[in-house]
PDB file of N, CA and C in Angstrom:
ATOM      1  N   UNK A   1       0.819  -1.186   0.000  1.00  0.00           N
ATOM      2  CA  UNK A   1       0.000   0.000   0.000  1.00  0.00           C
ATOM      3  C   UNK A   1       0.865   1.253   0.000  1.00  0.00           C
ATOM      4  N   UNK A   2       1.646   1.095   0.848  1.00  0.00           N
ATOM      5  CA  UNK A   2       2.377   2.596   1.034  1.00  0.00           C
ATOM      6  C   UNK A   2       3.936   2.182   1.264  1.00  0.00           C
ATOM      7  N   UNK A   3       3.887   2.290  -0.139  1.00  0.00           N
ATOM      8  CA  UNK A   3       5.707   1.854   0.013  1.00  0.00           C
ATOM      9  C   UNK A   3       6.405   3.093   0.585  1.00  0.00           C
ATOM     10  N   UNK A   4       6.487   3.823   0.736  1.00  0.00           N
ATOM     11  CA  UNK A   4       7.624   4.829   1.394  1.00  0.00           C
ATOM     12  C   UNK A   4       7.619   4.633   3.067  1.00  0.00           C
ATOM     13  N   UNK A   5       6.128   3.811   3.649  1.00  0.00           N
ATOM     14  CA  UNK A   5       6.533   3.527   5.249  1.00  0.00           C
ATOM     15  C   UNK A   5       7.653   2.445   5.327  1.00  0.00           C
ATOM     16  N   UNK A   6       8.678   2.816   6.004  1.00  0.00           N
ATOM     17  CA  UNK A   6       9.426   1.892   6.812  1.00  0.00           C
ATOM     18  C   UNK A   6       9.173   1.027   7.191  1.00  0.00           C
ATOM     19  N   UNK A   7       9.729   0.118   7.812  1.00  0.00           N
ATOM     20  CA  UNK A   7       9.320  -0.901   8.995  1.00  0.00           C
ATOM     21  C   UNK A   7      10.146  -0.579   9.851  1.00  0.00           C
ATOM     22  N   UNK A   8       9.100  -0.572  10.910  1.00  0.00           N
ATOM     23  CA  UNK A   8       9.389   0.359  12.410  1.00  0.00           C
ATOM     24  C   UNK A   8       9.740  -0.770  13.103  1.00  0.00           C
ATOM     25  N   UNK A   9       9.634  -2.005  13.096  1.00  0.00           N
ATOM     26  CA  UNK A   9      10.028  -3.104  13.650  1.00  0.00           C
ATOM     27  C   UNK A   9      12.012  -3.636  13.601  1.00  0.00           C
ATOM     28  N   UNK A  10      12.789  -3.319  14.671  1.00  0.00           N
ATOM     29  CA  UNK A  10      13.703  -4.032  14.247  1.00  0.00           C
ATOM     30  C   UNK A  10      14.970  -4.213  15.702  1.00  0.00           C
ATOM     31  N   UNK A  11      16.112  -4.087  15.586  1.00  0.00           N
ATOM     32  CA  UNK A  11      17.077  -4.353  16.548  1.00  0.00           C
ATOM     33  C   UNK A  11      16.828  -3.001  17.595  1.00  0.00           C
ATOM     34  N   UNK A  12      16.641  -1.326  16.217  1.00  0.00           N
ATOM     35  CA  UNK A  12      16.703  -0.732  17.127  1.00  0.00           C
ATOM     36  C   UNK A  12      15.359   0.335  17.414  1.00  0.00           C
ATOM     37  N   UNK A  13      14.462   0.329  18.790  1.00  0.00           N
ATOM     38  CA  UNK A  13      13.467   1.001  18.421  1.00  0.00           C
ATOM     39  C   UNK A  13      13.356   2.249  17.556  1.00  0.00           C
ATOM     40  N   UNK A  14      11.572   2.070  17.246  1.00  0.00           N
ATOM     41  CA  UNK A  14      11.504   3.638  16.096  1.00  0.00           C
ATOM     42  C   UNK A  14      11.746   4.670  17.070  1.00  0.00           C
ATOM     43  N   UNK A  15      12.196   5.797  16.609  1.00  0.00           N
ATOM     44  CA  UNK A  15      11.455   7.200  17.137  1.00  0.00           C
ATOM     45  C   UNK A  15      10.656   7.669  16.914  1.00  0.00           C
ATOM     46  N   UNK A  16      10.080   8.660  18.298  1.00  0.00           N
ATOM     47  CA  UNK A  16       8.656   8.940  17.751  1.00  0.00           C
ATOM     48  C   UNK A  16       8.613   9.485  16.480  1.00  0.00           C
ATOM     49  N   UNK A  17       9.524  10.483  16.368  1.00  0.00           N
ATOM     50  CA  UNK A  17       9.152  10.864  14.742  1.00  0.00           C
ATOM     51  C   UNK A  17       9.436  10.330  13.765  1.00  0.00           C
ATOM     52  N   UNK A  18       9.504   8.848  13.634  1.00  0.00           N
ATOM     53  CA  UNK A  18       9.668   8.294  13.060  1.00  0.00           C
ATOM     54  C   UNK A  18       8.085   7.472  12.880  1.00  0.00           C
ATOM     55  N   UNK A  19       7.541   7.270  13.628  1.00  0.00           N
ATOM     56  CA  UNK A  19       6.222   6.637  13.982  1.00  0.00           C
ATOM     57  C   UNK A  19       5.071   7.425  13.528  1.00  0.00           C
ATOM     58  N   UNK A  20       5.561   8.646  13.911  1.00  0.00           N
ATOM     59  CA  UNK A  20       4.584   9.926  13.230  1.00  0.00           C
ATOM     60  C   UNK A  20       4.834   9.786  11.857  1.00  0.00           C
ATOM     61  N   UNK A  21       6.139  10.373  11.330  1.00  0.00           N
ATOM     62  CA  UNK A  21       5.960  10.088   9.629  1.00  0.00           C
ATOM     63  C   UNK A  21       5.696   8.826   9.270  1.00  0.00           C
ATOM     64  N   UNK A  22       5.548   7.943   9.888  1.00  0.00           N
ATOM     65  CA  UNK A  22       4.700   6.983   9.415  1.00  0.00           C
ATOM     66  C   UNK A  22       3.285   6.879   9.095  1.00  0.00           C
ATOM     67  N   UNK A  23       2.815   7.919  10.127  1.00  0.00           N
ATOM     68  CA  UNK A  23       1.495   7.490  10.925  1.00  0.00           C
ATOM     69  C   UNK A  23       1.068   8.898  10.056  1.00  0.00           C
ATOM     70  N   UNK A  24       1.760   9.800   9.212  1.00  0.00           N
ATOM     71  CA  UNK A  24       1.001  11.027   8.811  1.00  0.00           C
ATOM     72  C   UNK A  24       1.285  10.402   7.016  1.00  0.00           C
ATOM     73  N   UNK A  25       2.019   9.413   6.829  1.00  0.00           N
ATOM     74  CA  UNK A  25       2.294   8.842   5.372  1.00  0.00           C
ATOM     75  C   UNK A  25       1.096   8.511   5.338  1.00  0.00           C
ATOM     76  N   UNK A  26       0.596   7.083   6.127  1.00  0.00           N
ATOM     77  CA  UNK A  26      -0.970   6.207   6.187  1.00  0.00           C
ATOM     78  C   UNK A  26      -1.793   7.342   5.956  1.00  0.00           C
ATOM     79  N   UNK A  27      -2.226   8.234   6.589  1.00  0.00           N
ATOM     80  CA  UNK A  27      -3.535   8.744   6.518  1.00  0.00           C
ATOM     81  C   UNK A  27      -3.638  10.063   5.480  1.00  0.00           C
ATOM     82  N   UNK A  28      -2.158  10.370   4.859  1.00  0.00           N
ATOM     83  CA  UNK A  28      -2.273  10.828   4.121  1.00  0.00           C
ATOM     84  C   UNK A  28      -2.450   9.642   2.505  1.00  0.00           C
ATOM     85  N   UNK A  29      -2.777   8.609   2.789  1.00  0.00           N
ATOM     86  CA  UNK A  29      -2.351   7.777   1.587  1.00  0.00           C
ATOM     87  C   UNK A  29      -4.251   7.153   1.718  1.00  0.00           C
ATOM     88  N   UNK A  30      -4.792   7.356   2.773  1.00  0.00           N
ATOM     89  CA  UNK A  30      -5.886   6.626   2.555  1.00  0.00           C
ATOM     90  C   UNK A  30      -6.789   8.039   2.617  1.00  0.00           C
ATOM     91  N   UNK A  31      -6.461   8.930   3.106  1.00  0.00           N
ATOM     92  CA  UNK A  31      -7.450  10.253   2.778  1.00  0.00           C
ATOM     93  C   UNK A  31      -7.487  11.036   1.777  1.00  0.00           C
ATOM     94  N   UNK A  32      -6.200  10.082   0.840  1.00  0.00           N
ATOM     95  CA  UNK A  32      -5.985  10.833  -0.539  1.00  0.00           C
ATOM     96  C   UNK A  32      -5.486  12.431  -0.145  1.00  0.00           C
ATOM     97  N   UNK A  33      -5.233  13.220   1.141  1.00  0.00           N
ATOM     98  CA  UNK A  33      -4.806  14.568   1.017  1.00  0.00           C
ATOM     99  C   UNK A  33      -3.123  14.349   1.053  1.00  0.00           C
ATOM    100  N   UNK A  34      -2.734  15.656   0.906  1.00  0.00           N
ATOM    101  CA  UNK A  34      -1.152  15.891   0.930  1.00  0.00           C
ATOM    102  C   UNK A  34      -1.213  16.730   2.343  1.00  0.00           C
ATOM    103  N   UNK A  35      -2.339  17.466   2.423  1.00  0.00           N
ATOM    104  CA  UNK A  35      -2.307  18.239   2.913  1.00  0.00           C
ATOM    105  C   UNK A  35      -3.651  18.885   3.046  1.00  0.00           C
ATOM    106  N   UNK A  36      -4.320  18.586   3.968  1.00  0.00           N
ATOM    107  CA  UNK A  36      -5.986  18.465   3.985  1.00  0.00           C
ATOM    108  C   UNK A  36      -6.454  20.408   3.863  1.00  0.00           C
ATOM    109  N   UNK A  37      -7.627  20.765   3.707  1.00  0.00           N
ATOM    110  CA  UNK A  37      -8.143  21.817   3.327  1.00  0.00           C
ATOM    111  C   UNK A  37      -8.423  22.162   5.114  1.00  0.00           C
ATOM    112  N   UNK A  38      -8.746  23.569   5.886  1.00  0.00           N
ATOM    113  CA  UNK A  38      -8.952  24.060   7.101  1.00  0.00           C
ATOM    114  C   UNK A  38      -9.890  23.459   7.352  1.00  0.00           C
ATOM    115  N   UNK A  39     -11.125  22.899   6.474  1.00  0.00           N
ATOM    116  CA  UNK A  39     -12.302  22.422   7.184  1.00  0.00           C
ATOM    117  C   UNK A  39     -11.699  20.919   7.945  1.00  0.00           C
ATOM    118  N   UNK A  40     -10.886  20.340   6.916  1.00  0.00           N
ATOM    119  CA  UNK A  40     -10.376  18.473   7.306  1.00  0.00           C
ATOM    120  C   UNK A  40      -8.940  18.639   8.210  1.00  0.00           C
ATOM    121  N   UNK A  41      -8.201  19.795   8.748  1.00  0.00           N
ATOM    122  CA  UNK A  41      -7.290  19.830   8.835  1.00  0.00           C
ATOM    123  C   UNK A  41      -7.200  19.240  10.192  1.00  0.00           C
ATOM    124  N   UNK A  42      -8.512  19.381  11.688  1.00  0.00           N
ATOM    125  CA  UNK A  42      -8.136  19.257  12.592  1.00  0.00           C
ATOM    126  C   UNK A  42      -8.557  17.223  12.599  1.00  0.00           C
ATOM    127  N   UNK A  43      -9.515  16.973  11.902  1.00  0.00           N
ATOM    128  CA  UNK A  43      -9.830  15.203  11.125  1.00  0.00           C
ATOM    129  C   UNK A  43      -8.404  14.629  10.872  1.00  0.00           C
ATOM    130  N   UNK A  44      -7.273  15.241  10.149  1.00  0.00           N
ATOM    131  CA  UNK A  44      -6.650  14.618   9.573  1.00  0.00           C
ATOM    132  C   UNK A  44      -5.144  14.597  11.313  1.00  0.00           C
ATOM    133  N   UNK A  45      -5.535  15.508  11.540  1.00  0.00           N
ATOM    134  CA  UNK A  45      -4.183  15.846  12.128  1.00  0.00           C
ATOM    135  C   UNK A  45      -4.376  14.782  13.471  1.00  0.00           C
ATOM    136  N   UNK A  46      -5.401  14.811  13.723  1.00  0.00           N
ATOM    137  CA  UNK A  46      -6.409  13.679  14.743  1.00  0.00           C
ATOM    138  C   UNK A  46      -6.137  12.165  14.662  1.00  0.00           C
ATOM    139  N   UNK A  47      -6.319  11.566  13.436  1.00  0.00           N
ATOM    140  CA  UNK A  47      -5.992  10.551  12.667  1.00  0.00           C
ATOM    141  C   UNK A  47      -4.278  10.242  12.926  1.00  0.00           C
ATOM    142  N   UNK A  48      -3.708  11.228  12.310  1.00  0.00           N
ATOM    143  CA  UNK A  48      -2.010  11.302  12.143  1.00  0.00           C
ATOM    144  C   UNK A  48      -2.023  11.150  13.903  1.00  0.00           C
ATOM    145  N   UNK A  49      -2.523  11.739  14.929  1.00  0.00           N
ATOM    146  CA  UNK A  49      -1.760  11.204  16.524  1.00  0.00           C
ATOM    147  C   UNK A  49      -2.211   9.904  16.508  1.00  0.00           C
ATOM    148  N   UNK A  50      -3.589   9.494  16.411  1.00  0.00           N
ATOM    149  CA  UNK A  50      -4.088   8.261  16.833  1.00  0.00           C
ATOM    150  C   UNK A  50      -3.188   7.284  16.095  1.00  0.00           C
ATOM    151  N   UNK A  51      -2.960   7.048  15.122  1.00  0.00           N
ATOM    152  CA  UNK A  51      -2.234   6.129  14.199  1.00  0.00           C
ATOM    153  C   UNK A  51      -0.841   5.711  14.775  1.00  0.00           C
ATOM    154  N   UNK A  52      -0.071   7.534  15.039  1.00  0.00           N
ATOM    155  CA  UNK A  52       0.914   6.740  16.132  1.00  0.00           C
ATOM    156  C   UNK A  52       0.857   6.253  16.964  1.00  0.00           C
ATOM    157  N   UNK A  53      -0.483   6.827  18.014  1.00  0.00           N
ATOM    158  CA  UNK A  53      -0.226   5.951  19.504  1.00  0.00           C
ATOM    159  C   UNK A  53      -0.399   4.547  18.920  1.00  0.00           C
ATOM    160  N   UNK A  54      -1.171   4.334  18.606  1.00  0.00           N
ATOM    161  CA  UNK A  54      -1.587   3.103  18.043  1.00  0.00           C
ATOM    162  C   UNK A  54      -0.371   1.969  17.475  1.00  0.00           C
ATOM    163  N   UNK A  55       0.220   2.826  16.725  1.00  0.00           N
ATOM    164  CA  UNK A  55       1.297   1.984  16.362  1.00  0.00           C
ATOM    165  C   UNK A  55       1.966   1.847  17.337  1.00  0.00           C
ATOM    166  N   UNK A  56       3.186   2.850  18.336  1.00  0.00           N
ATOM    167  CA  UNK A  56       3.556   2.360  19.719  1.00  0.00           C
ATOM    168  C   UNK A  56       3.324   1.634  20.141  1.00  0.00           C
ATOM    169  N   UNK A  57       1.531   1.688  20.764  1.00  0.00           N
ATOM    170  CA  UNK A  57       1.454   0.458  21.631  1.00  0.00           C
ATOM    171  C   UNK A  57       1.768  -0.619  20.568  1.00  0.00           C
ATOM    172  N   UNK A  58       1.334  -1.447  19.538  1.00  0.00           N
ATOM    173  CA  UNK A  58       1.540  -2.258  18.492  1.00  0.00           C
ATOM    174  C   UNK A  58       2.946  -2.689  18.569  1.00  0.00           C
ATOM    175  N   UNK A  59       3.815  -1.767  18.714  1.00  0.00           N
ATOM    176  CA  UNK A  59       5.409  -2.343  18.540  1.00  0.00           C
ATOM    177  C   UNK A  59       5.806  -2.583  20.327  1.00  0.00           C
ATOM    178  N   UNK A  60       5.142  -1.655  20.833  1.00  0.00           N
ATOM    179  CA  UNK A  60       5.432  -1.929  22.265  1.00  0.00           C
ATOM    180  C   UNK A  60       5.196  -3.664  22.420  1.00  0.00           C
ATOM    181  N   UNK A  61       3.789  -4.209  22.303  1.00  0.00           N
ATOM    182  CA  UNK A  61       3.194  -5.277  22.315  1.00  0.00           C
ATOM    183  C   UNK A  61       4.121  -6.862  21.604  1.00  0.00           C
ATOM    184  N   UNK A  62       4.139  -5.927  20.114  1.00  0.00           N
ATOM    185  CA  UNK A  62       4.993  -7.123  19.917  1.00  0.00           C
ATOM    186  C   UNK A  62       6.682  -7.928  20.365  1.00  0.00           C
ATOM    187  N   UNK A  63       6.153  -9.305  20.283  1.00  0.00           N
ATOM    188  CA  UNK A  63       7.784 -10.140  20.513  1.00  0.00           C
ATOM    189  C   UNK A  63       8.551  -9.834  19.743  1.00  0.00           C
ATOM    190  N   UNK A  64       9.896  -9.954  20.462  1.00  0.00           N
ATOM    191  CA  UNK A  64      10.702  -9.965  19.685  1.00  0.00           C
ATOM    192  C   UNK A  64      11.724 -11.084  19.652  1.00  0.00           C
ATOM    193  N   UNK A  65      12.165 -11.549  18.309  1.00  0.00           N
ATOM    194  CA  UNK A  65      13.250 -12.851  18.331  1.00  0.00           C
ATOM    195  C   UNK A  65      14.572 -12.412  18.943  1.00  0.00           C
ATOM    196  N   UNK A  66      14.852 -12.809  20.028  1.00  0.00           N
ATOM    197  CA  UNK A  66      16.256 -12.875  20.685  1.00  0.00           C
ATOM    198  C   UNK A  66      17.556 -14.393  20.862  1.00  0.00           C
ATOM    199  N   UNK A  67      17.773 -14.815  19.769  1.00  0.00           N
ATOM    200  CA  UNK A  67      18.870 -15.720  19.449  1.00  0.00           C
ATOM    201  C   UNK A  67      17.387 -16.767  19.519  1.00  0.00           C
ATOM    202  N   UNK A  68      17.082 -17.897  20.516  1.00  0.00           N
ATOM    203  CA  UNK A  68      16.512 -18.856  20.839  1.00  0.00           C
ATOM    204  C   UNK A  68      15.077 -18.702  20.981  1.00  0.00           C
ATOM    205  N   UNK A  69      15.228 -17.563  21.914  1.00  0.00           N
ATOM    206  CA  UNK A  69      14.084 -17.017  22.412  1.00  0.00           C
ATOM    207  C   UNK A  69      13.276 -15.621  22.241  1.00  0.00           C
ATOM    208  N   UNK A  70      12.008 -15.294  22.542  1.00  0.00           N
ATOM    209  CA  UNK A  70      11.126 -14.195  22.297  1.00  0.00           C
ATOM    210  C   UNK A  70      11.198 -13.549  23.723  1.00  0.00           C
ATOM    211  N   UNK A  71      11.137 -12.490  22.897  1.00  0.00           N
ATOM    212  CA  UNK A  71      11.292 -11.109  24.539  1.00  0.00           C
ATOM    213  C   UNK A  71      10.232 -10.460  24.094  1.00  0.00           C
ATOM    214  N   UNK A  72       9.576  -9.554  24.721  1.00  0.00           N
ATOM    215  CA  UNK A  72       8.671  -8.493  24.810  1.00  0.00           C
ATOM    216  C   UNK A  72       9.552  -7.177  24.778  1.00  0.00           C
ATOM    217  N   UNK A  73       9.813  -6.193  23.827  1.00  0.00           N
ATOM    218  CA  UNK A  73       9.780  -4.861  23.721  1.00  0.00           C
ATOM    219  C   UNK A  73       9.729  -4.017  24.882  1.00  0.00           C
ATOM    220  N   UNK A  74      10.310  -3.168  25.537  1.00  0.00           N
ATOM    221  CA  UNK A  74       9.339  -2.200  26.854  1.00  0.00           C
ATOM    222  C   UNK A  74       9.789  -0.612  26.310  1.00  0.00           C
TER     223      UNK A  74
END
């Protein structure tokens, strides 16, 4: 869908602003804006926080492979 997101998943955690331009790529890719009009601006910008928290917790949540074994993220 949105090839320019990263994968936020890896050895070393994302940063938040890294999670954000993620999270403002998505909803700019499914709201079709670049850059929403004053009426959609406070909708879109709304969307772009929720998406990150969302993702956080998501990477927070997931395991991770450590040699043998799975660890949890904190």
């Amino acid at each position: 869908m949105c090839r320019s997101i990263k994968t936020l998943r890896g050895e070393v955690p994302a940063t938040e602003e890294e999670i954000r331009a993620a999270a403002l790529q998505f909803v700019r890719k499914v709201s079709g804006y670049r850059k929403p009009s004053k009426v959609n601006e406070a909708a879109f910008e709304r969307a772009v926080e929720e998406v990150a928290q969302v993702t956080q917790v998501l990477l927070n949540s997931l395991a991770v492979k450590s040699g043998t074994t799975f660890s949890t993220q904190n």
